[in-house]
Structures are given as structure tokens and as C-alpha cells.
C-alpha atoms as a PDB file:
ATOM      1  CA  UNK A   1     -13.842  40.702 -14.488  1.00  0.00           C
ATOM      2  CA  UNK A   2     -10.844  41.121 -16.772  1.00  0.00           C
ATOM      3  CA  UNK A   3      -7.103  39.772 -15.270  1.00  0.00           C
ATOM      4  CA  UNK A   4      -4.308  42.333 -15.292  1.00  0.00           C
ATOM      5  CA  UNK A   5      -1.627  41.974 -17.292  1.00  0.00           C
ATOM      6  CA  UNK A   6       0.732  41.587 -14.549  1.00  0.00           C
ATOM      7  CA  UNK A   7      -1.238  38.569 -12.623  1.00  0.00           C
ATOM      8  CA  UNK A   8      -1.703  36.259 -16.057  1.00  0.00           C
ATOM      9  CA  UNK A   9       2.219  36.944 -16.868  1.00  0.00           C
ATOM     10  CA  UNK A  10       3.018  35.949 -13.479  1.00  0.00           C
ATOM     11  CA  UNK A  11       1.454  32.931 -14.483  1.00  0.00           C
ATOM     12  CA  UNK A  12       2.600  31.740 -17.649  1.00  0.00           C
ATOM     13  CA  UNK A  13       6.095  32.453 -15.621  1.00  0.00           C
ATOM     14  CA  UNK A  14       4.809  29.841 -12.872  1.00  0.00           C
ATOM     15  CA  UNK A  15       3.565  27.633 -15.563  1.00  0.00           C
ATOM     16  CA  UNK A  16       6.626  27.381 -17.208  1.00  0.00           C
ATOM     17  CA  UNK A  17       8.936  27.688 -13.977  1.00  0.00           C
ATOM     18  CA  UNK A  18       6.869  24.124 -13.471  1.00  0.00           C
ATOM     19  CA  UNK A  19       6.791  22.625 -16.977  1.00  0.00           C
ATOM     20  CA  UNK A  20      10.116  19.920 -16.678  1.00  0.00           C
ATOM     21  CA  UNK A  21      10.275  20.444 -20.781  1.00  0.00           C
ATOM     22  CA  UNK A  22      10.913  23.956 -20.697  1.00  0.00           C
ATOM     23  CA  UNK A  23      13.981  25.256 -19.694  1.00  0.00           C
ATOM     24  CA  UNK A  24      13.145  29.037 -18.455  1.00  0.00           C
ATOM     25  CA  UNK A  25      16.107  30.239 -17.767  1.00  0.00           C
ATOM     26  CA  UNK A  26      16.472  32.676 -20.772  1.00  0.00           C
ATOM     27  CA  UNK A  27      12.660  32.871 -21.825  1.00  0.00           C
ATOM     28  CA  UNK A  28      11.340  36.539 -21.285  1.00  0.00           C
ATOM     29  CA  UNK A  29       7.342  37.150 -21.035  1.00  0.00           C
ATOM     30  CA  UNK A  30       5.454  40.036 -21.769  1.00  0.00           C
ATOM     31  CA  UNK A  31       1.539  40.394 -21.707  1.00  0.00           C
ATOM     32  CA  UNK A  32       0.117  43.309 -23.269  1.00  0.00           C
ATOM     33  CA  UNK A  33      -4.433  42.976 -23.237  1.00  0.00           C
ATOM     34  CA  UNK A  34      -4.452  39.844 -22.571  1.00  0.00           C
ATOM     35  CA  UNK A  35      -2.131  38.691 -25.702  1.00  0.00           C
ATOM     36  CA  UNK A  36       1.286  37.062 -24.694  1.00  0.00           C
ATOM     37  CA  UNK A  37       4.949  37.345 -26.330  1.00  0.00           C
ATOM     38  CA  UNK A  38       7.498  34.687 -25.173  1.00  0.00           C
ATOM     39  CA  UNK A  39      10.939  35.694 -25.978  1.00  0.00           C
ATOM     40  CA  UNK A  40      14.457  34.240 -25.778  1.00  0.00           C
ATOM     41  CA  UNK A  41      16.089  31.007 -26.261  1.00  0.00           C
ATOM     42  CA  UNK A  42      15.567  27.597 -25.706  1.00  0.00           C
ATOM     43  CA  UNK A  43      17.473  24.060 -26.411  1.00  0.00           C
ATOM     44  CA  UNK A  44      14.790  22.064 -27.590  1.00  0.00           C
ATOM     45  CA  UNK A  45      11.828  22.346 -29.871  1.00  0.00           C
ATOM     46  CA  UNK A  46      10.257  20.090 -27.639  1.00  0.00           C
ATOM     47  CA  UNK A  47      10.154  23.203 -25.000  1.00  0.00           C
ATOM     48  CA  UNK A  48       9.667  25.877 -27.578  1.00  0.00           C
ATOM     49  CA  UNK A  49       6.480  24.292 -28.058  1.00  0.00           C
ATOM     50  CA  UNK A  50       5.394  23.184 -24.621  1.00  0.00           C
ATOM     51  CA  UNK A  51       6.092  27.056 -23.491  1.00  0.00           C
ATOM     52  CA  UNK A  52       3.207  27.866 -25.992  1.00  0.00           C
ATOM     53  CA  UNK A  53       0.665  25.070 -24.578  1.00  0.00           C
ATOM     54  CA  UNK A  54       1.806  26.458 -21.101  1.00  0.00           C
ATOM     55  CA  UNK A  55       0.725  30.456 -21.783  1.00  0.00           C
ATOM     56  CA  UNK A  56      -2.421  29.268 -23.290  1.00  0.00           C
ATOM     57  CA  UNK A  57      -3.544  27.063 -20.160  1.00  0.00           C
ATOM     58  CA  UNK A  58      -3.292  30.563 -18.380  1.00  0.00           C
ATOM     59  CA  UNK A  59      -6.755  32.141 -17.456  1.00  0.00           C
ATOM     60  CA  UNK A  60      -7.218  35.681 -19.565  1.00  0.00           C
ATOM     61  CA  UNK A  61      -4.924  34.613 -22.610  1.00  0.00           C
ATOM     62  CA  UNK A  62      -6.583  35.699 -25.446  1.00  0.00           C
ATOM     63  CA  UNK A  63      -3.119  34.878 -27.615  1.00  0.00           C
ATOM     64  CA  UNK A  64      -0.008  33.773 -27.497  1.00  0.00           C
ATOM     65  CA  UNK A  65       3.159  34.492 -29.529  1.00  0.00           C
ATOM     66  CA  UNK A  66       5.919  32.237 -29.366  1.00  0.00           C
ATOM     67  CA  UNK A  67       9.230  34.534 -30.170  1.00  0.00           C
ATOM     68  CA  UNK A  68      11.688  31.856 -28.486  1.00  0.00           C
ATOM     69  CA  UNK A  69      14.313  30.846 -30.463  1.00  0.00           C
ATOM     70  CA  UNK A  70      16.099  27.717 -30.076  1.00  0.00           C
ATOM     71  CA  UNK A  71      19.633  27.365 -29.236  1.00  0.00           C
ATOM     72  CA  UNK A  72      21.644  24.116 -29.467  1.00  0.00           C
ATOM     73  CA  UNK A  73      23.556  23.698 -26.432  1.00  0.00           C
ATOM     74  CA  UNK A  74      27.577  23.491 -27.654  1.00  0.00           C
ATOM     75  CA  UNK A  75      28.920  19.996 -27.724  1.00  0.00           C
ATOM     76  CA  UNK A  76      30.155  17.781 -30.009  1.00  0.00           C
ATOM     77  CA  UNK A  77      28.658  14.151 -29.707  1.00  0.00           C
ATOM     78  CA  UNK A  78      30.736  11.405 -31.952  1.00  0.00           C
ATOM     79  CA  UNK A  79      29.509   9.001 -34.453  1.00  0.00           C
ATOM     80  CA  UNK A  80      29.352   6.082 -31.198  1.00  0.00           C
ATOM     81  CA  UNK A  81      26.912   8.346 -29.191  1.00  0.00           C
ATOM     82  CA  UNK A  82      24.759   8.785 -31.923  1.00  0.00           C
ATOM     83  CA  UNK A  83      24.499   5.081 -32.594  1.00  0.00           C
ATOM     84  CA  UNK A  84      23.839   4.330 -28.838  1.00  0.00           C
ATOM     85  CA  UNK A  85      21.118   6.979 -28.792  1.00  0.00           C
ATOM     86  CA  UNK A  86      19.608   5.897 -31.744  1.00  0.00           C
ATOM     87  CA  UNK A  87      19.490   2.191 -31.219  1.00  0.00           C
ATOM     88  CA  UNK A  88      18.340   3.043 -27.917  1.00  0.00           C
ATOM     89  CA  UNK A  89      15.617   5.515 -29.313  1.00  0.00           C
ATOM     90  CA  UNK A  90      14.606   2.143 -31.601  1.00  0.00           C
ATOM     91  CA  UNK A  91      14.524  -0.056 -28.982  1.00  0.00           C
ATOM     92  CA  UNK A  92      12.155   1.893 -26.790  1.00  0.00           C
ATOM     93  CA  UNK A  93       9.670   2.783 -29.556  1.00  0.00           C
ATOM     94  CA  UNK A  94       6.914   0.488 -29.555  1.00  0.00           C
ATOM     95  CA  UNK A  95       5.946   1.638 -33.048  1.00  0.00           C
END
């Protein structure tokens, strides 16, 4: 038997309400036979693409389409910061 619409996008919603690399806050679902839209905006590629991995772990997706766009979050990090996080970045790479 088929899933409504309504019960898989409650799920991808779940899904990514649980996923710690997606920030949901602003990330819209719609599920129209089975075929999922995700739409809005999102800091991180890394969670742009973990949304899309999430709505196709849901039961009765037949396809997903990633709309999200992502939005840098405004703040200015100096030359120093960048260093730090990149020498730190470095340092825990084991490749």
C-alpha cells in the first residue's frame, strides 16, 4: 500500500528535525506522488546535502529535489581566525 503524501513529508521533517548537520529552521518540504521538493536556506553545504540523503532514507520517496539554497551566516572572521582554523583543520586530518 502506497504512503500519503502527508505521512512521508512528516517524515523527511522528523528526519531532518534529527539530522545535527541540518539546520531546519528555514527548510520548507513539500511531497507531491511520492516525489519531494526541499526549499529554503541553509548555512552549510554540508547540510544542503545531508537534507537530500535524509528525504531519500524516507519510506515512499520515489525522488527528491533539493531547492535549498545556502546562506552564509553574516560575520566577518579576520585573517588570525582563519589561520587558527586552518592549522587546526591540518592538524586533525590524518591524511
Amino acid at each position: 500500500m502506497a504512503r500519503l503524501d502527508e505521512e512521508i513529508k512528516k517524515e523527511i521533517e522528523e528526519q531532518l528535525n534529527w539530522d545535527a548537520r541540518v539546520d531546519n529552521s528555514d527548510i520548507r518540504v513539500e511531497v507531491q506522488n511520492g516525489r519531494a521538493t526541499l526549499i529554503g536556506t541553509i548555512p552549510t553545504y554540508t547540510g544542503k546535502r545531508a537534507a537530500t540523503y535524509d528525504a531519500f532514507w524516507v519510506d515512499g520517496v520515489t525522488a527528491v529535489e533539493n531547492l535549498i539554497m545556502i546562506r552564509l551566516p553574516e560575520q566577518k572572521i579576520d585573517d588570525a581566525e582563519i589561520e587558527k582554523n586552518a592549522k587546526s583543520t591540518l592538524f586533525w586530518d590524518i591524511d
